[in-house]
N, C-alpha and C. Protein backbone atom coordinates (compact mmCIF):
# COMPACT_ATOMS: atom_id res chain seq x y z
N UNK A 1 0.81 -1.22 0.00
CA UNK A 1 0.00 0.00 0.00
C UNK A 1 0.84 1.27 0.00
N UNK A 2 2.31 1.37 0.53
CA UNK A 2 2.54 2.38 0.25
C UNK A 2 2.65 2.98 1.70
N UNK A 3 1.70 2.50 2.82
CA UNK A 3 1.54 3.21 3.65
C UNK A 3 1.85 2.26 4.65
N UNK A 4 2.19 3.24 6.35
CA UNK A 4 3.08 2.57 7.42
C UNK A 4 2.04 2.54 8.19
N UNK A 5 2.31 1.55 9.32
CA UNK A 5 1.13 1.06 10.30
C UNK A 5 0.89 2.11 10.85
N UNK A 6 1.46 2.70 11.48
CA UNK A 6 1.02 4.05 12.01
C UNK A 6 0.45 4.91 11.50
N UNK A 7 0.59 5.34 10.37
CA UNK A 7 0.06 6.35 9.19
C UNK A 7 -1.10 5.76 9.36
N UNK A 8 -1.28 4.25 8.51
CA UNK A 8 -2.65 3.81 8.50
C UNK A 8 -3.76 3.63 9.89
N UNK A 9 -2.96 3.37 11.38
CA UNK A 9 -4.15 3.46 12.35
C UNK A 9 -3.84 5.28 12.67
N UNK A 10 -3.79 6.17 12.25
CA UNK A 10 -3.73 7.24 12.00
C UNK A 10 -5.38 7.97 11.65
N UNK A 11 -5.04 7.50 10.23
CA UNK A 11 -5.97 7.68 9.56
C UNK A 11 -6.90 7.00 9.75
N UNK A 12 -7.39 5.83 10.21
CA UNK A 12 -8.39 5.35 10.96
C UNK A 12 -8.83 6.24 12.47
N UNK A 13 -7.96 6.49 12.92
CA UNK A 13 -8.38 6.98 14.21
C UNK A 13 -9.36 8.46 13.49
N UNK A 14 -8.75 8.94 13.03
CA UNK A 14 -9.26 10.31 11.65
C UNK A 14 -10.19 10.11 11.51
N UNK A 15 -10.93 8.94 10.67
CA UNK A 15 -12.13 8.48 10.07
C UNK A 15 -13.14 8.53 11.22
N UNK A 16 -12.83 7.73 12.33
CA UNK A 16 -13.34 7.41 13.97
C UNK A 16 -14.49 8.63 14.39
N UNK A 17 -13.17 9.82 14.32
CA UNK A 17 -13.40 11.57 14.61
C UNK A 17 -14.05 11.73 13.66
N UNK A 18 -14.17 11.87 12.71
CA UNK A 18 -15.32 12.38 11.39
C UNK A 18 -16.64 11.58 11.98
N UNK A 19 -16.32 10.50 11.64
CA UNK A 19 -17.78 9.98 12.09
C UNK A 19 -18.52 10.39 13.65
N UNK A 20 -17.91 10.01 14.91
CA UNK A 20 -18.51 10.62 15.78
C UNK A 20 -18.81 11.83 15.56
N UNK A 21 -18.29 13.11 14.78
CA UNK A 21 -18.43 14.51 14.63
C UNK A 21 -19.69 14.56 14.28
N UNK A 22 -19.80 14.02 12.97
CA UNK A 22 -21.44 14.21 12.42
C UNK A 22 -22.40 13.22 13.24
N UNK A 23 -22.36 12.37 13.69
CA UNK A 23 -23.19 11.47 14.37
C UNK A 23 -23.42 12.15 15.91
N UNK A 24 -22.83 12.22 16.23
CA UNK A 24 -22.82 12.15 18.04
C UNK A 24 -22.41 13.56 18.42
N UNK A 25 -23.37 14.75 17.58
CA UNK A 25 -22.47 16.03 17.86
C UNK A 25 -23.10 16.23 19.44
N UNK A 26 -24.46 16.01 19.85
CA UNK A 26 -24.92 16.62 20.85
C UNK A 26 -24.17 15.89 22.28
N UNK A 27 -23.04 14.56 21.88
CA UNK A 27 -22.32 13.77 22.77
C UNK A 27 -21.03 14.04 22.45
N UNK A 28 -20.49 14.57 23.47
CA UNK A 28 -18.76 14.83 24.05
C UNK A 28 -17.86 13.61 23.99
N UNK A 29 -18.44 12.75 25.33
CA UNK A 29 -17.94 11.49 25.77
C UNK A 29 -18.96 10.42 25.24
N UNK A 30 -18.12 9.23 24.91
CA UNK A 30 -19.25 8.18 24.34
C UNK A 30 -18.51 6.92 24.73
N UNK A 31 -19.74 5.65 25.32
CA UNK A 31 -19.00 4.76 25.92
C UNK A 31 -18.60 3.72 24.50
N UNK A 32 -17.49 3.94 24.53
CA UNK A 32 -16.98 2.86 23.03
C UNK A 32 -16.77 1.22 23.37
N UNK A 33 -17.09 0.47 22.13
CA UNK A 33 -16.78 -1.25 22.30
C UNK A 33 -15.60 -1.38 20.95
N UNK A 34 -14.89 -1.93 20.90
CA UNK A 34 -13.85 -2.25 19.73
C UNK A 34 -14.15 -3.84 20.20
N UNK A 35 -14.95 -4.46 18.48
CA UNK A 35 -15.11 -5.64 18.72
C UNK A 35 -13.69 -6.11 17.87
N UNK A 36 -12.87 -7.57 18.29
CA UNK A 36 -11.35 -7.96 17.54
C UNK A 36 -10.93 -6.90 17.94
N UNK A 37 -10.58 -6.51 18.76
CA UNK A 37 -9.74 -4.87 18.69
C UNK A 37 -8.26 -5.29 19.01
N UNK A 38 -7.54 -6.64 19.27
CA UNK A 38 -6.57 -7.01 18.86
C UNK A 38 -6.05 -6.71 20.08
N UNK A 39 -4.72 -5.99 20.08
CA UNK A 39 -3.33 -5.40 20.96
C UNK A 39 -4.05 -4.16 21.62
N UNK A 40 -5.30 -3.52 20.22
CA UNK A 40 -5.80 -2.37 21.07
C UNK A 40 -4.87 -1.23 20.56
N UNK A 41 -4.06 -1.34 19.22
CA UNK A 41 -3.10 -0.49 18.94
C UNK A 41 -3.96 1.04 19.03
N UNK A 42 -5.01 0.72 18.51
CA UNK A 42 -5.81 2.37 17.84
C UNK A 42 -5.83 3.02 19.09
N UNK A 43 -6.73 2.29 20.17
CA UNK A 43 -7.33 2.95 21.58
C UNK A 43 -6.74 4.45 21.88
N UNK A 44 -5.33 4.25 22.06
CA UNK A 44 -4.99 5.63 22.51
C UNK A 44 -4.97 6.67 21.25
N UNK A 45 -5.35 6.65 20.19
CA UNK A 45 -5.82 8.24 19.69
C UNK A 45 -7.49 7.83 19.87
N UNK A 46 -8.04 6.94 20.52
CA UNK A 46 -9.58 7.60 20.94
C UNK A 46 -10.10 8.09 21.67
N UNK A 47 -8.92 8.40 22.86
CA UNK A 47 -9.57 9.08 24.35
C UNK A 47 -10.22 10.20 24.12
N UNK A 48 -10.12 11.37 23.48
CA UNK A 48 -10.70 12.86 23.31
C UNK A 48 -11.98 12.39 23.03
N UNK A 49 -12.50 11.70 22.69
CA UNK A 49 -14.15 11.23 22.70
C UNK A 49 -14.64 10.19 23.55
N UNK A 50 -13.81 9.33 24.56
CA UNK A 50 -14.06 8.13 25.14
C UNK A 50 -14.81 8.30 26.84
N UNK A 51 -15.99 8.11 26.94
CA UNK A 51 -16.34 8.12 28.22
C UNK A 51 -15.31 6.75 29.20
N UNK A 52 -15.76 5.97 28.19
CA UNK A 52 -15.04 4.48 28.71
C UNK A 52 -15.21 3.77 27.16
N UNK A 53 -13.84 2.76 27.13
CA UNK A 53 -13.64 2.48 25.72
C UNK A 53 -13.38 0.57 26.25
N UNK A 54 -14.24 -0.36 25.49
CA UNK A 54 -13.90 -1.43 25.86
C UNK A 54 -13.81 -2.46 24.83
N UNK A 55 -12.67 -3.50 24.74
CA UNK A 55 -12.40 -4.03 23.90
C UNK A 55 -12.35 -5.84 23.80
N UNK A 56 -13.54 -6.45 23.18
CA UNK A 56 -13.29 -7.91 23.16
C UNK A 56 -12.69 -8.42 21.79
N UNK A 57 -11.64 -9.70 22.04
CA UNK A 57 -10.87 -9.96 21.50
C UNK A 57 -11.14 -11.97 21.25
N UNK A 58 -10.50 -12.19 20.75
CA UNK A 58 -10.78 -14.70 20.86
C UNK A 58 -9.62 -14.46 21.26
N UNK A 59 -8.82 -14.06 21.08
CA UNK A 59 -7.68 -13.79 21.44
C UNK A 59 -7.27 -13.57 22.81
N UNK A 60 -6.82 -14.40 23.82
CA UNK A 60 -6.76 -13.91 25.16
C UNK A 60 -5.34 -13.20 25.44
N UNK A 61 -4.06 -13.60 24.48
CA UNK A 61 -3.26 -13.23 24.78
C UNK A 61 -2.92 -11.57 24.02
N UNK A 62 -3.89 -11.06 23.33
CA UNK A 62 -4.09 -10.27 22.52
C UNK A 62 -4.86 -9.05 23.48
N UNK A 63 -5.43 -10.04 24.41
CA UNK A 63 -6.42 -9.21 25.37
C UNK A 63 -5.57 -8.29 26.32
N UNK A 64 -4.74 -9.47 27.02
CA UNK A 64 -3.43 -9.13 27.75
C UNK A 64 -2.81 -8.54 27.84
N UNK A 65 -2.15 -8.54 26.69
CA UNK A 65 -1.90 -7.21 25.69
C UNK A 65 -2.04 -5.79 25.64
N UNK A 66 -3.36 -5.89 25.42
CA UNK A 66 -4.21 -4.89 25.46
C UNK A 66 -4.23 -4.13 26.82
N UNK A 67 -4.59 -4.71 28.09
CA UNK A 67 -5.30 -4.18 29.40
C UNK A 67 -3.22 -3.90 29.91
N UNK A 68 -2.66 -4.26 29.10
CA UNK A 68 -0.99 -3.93 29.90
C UNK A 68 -0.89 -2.83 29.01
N UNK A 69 -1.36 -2.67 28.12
CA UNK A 69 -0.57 -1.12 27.30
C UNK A 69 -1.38 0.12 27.33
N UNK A 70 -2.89 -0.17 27.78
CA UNK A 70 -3.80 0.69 28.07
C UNK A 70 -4.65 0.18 29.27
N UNK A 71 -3.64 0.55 30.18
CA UNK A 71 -5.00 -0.26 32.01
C UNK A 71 -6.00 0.65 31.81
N UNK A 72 -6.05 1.98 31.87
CA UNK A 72 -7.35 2.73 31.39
C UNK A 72 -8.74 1.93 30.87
N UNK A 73 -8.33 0.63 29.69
CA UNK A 73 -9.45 0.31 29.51
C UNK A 73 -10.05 -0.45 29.78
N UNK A 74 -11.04 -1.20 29.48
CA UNK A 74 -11.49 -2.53 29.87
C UNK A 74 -11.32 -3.48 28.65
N UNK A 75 -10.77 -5.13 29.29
CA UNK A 75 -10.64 -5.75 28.17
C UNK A 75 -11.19 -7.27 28.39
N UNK A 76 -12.24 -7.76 27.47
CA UNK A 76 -12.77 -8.98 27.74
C UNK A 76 -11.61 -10.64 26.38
N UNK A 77 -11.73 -11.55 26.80
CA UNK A 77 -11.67 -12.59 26.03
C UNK A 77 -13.07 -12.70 25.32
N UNK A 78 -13.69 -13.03 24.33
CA UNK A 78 -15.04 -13.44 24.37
C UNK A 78 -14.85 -14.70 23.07
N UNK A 79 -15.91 -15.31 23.02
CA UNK A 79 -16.32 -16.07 21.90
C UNK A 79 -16.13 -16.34 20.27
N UNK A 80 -16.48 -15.00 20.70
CA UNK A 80 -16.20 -14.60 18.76
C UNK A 80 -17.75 -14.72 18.35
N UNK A 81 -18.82 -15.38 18.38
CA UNK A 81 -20.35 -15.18 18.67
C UNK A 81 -21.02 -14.04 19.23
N UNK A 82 -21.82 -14.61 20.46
CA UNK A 82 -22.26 -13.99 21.30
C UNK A 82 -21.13 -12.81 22.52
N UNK A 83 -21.33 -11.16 22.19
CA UNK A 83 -20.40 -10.52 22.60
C UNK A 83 -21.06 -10.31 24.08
N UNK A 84 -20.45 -10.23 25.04
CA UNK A 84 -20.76 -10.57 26.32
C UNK A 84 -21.01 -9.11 27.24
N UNK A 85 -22.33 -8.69 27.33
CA UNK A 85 -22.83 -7.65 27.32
C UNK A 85 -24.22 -7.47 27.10
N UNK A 86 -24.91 -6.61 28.14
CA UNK A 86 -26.37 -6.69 28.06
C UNK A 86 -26.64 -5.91 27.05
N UNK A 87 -27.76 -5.77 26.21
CA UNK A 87 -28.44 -4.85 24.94
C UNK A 87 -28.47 -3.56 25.46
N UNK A 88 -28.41 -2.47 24.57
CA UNK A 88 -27.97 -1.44 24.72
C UNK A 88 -26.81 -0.76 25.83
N UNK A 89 -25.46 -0.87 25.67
CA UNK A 89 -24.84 -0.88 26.29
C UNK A 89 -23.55 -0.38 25.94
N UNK A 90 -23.72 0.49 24.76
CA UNK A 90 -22.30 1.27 24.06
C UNK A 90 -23.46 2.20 23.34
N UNK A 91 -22.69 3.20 23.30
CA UNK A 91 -22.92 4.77 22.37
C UNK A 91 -22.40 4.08 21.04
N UNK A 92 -20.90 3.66 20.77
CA UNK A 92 -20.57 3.69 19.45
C UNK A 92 -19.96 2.44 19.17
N UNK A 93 -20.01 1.66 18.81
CA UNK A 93 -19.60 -0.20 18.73
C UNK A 93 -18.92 -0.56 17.02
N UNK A 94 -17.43 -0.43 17.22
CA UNK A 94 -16.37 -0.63 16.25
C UNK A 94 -15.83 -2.18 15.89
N UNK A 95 -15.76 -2.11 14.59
CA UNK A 95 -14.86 -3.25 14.31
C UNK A 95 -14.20 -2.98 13.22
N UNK A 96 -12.61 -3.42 13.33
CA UNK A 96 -11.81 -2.61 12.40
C UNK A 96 -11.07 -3.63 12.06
N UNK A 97 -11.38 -3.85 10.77
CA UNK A 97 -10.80 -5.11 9.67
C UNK A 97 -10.34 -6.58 10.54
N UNK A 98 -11.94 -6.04 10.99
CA UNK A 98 -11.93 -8.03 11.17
C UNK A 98 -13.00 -8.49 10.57
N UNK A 99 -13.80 -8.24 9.82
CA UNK A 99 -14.82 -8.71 9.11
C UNK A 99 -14.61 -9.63 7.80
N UNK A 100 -13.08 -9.62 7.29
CA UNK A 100 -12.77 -10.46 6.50
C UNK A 100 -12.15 -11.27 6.83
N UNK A 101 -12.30 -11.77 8.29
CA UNK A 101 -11.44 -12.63 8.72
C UNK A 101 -12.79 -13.99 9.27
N UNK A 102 -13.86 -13.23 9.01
CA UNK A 102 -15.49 -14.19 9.54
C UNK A 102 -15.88 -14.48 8.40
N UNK A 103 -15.71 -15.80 8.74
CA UNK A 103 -16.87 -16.44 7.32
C UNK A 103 -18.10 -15.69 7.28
N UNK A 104 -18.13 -15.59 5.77
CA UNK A 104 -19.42 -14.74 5.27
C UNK A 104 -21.02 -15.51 5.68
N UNK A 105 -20.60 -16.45 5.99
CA UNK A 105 -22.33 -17.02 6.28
C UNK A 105 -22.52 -16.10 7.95
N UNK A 106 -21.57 -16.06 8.71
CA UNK A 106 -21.82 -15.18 10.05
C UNK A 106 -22.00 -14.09 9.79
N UNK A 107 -21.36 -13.30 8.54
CA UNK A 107 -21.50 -11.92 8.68
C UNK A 107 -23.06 -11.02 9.10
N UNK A 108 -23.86 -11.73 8.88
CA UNK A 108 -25.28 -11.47 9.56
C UNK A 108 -25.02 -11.33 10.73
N UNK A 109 -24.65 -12.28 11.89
CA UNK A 109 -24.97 -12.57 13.11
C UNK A 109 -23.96 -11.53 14.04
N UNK A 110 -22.80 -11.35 13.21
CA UNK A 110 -21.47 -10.54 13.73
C UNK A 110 -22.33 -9.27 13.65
N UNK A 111 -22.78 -8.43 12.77
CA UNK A 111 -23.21 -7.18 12.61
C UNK A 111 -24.56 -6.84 13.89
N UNK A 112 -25.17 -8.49 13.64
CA UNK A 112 -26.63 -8.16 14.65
C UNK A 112 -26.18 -8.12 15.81
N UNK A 113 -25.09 -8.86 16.13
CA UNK A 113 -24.56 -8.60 17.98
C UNK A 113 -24.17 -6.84 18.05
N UNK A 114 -23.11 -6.66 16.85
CA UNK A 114 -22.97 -5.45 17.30
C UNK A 114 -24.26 -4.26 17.51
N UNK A 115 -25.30 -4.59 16.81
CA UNK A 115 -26.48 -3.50 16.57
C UNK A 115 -26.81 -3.76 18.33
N UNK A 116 -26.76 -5.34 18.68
CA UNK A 116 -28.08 -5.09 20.01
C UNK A 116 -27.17 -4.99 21.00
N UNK A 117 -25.81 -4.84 21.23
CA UNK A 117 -25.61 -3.85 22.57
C UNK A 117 -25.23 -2.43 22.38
N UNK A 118 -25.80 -2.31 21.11
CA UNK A 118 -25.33 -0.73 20.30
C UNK A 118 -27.01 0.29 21.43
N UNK A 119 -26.99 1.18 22.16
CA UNK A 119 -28.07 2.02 22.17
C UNK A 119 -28.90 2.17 21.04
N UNK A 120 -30.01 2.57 21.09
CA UNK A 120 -30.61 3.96 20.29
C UNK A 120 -30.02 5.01 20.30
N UNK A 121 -30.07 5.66 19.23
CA UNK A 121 -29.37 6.60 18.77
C UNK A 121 -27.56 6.68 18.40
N UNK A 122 -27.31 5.52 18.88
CA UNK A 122 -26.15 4.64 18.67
C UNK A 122 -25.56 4.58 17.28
N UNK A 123 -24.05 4.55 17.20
CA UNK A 123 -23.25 4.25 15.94
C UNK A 123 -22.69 2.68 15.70
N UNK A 124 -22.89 2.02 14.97
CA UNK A 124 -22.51 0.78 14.54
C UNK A 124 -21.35 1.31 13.43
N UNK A 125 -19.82 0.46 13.59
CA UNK A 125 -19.46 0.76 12.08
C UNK A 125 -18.05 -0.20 12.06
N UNK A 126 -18.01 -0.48 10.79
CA UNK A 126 -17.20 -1.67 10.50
C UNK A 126 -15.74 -0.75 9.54
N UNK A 127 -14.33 -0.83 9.36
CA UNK A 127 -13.47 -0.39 8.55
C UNK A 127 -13.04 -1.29 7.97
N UNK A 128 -12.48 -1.64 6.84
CA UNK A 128 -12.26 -2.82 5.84
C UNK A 128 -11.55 -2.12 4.61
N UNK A 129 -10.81 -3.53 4.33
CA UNK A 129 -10.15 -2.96 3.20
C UNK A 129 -10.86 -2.57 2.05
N UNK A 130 -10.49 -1.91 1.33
CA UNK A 130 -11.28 -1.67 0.05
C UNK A 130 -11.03 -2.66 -1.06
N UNK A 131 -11.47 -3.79 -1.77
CA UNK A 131 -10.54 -4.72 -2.46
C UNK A 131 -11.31 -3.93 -4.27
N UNK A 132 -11.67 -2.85 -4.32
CA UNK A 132 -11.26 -2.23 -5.44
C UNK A 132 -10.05 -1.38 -5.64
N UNK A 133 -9.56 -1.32 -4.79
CA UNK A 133 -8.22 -1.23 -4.72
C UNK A 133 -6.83 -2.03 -4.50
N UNK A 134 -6.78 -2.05 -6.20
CA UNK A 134 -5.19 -3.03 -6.50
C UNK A 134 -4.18 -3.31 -5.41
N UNK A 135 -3.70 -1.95 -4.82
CA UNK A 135 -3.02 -2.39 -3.80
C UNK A 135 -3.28 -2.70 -2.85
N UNK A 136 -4.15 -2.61 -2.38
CA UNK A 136 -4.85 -3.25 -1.29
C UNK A 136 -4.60 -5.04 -1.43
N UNK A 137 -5.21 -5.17 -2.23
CA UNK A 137 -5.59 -6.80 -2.78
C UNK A 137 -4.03 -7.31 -2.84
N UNK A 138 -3.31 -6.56 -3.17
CA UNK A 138 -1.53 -7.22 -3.59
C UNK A 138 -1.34 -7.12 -1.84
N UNK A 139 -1.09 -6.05 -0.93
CA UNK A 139 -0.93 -6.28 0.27
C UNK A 139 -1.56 -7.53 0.96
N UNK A 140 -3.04 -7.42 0.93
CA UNK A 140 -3.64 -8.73 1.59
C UNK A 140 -2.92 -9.81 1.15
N UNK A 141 -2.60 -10.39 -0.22
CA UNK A 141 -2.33 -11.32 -0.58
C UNK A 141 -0.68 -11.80 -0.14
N UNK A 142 0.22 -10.56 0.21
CA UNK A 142 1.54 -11.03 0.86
C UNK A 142 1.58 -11.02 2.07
N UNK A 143 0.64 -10.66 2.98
CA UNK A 143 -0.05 -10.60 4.46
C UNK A 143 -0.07 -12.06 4.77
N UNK A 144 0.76 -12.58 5.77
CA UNK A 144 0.26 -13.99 6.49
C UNK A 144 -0.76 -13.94 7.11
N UNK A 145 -0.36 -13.07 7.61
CA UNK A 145 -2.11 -12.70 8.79
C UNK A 145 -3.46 -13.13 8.14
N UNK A 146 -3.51 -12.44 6.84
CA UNK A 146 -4.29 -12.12 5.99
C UNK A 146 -5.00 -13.76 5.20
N UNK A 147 -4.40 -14.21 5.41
CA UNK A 147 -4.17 -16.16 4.02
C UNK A 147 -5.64 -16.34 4.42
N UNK A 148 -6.30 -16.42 5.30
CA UNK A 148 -7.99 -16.52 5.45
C UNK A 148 -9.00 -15.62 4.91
N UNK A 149 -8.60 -14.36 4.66
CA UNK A 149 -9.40 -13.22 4.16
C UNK A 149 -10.17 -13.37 2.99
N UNK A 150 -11.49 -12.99 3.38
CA UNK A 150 -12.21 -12.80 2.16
C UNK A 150 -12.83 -11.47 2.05
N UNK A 151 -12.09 -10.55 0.99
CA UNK A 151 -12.24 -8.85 1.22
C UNK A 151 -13.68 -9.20 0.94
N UNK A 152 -14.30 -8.15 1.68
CA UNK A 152 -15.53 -7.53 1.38
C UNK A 152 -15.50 -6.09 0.92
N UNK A 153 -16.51 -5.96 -0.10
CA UNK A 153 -17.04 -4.76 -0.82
C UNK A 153 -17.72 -3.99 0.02
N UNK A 154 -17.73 -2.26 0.04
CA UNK A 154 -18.48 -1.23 0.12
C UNK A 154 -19.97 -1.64 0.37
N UNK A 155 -20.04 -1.84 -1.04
CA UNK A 155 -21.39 -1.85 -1.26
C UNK A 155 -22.16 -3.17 -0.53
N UNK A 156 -21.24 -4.29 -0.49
CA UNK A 156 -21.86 -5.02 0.64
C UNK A 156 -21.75 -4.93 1.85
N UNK A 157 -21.20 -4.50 2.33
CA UNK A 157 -21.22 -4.17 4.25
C UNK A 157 -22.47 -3.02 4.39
N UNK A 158 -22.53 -2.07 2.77
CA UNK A 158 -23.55 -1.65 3.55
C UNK A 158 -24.95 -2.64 3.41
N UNK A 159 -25.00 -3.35 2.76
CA UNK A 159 -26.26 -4.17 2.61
C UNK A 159 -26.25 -5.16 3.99
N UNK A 160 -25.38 -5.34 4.47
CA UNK A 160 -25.35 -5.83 5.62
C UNK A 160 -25.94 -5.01 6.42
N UNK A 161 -25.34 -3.89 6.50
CA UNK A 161 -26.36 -3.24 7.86
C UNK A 161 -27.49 -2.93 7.20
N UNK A 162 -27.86 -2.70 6.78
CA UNK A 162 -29.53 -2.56 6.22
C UNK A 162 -30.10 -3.96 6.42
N UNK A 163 -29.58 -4.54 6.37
CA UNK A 163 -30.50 -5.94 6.57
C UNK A 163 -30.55 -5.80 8.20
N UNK A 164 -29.33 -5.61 8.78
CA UNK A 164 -29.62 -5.01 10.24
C UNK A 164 -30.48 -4.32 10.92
N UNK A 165 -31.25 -3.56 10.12
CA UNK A 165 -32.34 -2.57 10.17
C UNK A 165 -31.36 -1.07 10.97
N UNK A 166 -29.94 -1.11 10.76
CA UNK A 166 -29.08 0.23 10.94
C UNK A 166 -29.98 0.68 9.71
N UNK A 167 -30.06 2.35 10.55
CA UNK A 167 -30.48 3.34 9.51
C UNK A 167 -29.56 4.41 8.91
N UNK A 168 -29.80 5.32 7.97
CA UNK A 168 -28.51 6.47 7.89
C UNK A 168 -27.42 5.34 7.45
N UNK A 169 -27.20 4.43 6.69
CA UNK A 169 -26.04 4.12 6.19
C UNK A 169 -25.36 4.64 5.52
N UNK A 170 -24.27 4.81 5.71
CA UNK A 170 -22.94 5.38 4.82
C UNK A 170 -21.81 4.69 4.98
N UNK A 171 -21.06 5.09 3.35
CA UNK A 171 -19.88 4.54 3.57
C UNK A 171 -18.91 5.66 2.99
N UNK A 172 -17.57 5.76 3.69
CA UNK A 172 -16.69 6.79 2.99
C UNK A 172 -15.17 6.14 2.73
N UNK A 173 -14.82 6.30 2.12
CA UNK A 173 -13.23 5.62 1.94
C UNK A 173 -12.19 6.70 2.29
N UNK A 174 -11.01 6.06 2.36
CA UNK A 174 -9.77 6.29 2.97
C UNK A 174 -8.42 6.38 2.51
N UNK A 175 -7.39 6.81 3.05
CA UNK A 175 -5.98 6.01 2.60
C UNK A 175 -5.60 6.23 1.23
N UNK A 176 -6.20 7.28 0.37
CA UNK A 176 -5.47 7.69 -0.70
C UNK A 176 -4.21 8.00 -0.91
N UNK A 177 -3.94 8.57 -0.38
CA UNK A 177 -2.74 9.20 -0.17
C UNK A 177 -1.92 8.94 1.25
N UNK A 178 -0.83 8.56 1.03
CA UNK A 178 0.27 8.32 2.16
C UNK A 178 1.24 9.14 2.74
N UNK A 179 0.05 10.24 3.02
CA UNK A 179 1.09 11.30 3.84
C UNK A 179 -0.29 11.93 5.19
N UNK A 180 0.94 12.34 6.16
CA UNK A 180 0.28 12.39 7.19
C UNK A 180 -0.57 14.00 7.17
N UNK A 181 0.11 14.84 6.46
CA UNK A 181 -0.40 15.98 6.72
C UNK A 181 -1.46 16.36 6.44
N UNK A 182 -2.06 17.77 7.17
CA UNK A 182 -3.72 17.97 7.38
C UNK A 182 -4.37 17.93 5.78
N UNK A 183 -3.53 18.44 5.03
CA UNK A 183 -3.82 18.88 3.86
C UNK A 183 -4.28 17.22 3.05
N UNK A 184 -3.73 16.17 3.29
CA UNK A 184 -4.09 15.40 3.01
C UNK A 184 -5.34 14.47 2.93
N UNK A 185 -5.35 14.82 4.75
CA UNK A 185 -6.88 14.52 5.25
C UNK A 185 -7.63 15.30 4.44
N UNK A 186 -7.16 16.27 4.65
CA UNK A 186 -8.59 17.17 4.15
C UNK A 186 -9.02 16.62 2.37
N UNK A 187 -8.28 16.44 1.88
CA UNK A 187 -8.43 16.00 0.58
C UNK A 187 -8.94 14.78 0.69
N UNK A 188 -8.82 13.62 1.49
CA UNK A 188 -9.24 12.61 1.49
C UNK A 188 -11.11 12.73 1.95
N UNK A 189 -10.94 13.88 3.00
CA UNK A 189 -12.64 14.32 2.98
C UNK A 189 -13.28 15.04 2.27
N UNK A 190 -12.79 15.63 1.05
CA UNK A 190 -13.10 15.84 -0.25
C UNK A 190 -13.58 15.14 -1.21
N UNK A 191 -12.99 13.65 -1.05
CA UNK A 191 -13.32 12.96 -2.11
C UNK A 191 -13.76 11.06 -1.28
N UNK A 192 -14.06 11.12 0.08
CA UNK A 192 -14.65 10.12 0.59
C UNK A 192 -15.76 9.37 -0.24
N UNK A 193 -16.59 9.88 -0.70
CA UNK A 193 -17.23 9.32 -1.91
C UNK A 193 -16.73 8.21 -2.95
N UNK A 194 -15.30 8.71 -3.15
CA UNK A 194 -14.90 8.15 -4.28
C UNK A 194 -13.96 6.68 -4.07
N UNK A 195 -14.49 5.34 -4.00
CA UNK A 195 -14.04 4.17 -4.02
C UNK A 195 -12.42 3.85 -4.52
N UNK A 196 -11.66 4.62 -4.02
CA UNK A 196 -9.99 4.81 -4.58
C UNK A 196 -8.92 4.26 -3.57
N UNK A 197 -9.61 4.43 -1.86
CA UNK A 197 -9.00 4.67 -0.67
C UNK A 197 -8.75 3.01 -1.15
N UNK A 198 -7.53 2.92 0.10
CA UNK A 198 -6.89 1.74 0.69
C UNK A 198 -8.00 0.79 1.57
N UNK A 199 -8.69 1.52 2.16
CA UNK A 199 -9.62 1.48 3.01
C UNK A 199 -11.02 2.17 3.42
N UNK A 200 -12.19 1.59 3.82
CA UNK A 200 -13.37 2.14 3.97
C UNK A 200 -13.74 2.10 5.36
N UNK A 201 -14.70 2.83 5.17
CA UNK A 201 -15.47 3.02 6.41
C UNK A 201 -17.31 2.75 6.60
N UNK A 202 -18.13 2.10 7.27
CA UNK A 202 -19.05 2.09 6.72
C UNK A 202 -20.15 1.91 7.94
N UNK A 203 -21.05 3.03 8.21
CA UNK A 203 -21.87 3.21 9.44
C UNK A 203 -23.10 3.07 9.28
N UNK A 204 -23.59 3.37 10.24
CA UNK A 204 -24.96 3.23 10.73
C UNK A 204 -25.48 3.51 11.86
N UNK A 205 -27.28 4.18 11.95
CA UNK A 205 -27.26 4.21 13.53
C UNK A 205 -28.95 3.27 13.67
N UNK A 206 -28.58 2.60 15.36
CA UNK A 206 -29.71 2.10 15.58
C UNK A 206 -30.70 3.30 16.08
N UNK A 207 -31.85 2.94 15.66
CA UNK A 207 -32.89 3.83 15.52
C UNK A 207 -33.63 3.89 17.02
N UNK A 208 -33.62 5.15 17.37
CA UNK A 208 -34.55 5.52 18.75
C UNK A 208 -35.72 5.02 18.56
């Protein structure tokens, strides 16, 4: 891609802020879930919006991980199913490129957990690679991590949440350009529309 891990959870954390901005203006603090949230690398550029930020992982040693590099947060092991948490129970409920790592027959059931401990008035939203983008697809494919992946499309994650009954779906892309400066962002929120990015973004809110 062109671009460095940092740059790229960068610019995710970026995307994060745009979206809470327009979604959640009348909310400051919002209690966040990062479902797979891994090591938890992103967490610390999300505090400026985080009432409390909590992260389940299948991964226990990933969890570990996690609650040693940020004690601030909370960190569960869970299932990978059923996310362990009563219904309505996060402001804004993330998952960031782990959706091509779930067989597509779950992708229903993964999205509906996140909707029902999502509030009303709540943000659901998934980040994923873009696999209309060449380099993207050449990265995944020299990625070990990656040897299970089955990219998903834009246009299908959002049909996923609509089948969710998430309303207000959108999707914006990312990662055009591999430079950190504002001027960049800003160009990249110029042309979010346009299916080019490295990476997408793709929301929704459960309905009051």
């Amino acid at each position: 891609l062109g671009v460095s891990y940092d740059l790229a959870t960068e610019a995710k954390a970026s995307v994060i802020a745009d979206i809470i901005a327009e979604r959640h203006r009348k909310t400051t603090k919002l209690d966040l879930l990062d479902v797979g949230c891994g090591v938890g690398a992103l967490h610390p550029l999300l505090h400026s919006f985080q009432r409390s930020l909590t992260g389940v992982d299948i991964s226990s040693s990933s969890i570990a991980q996690a609650a040693h590099a940020q004690p601030w947060g909370h960190y569960l092991a869970y299932d990978g199913a059923r996310l362990p948490f009563a219904d309505d129970s996060f402001d804004f409920t993330l998952t960031v490129c782990v959706l091509h790592h779930v067989s597509p027959v779950q992708h229903s059931a993964f999205i509906a957990e996140m909707r029902r401990v999502t509030r009303p008035g709540g943000t659901v939203c998934a980040i994923e690679h873009n696999p209309l983008n060449p380099l993207t697809r050449l990265a995944v494919l020299r990625c070990p991590f990656d040897e299970d992946a089955i990219l998903l499309g834009a246009s299908d994650a959002k049909s996923l949440f609509a089948r969710a009954r998430l309303s207000d779906v959108a999707a914006r892309f990312f990662l055009m350009l591999p430079f950190r400066q504002p001027a960049a962002r800003a160009f990249e929120r110029g042309f979010k529309g346009v299916p080019f990015g490295a990476q997408y973004a793709v929301a929704g809110q459960v309905k009051r």
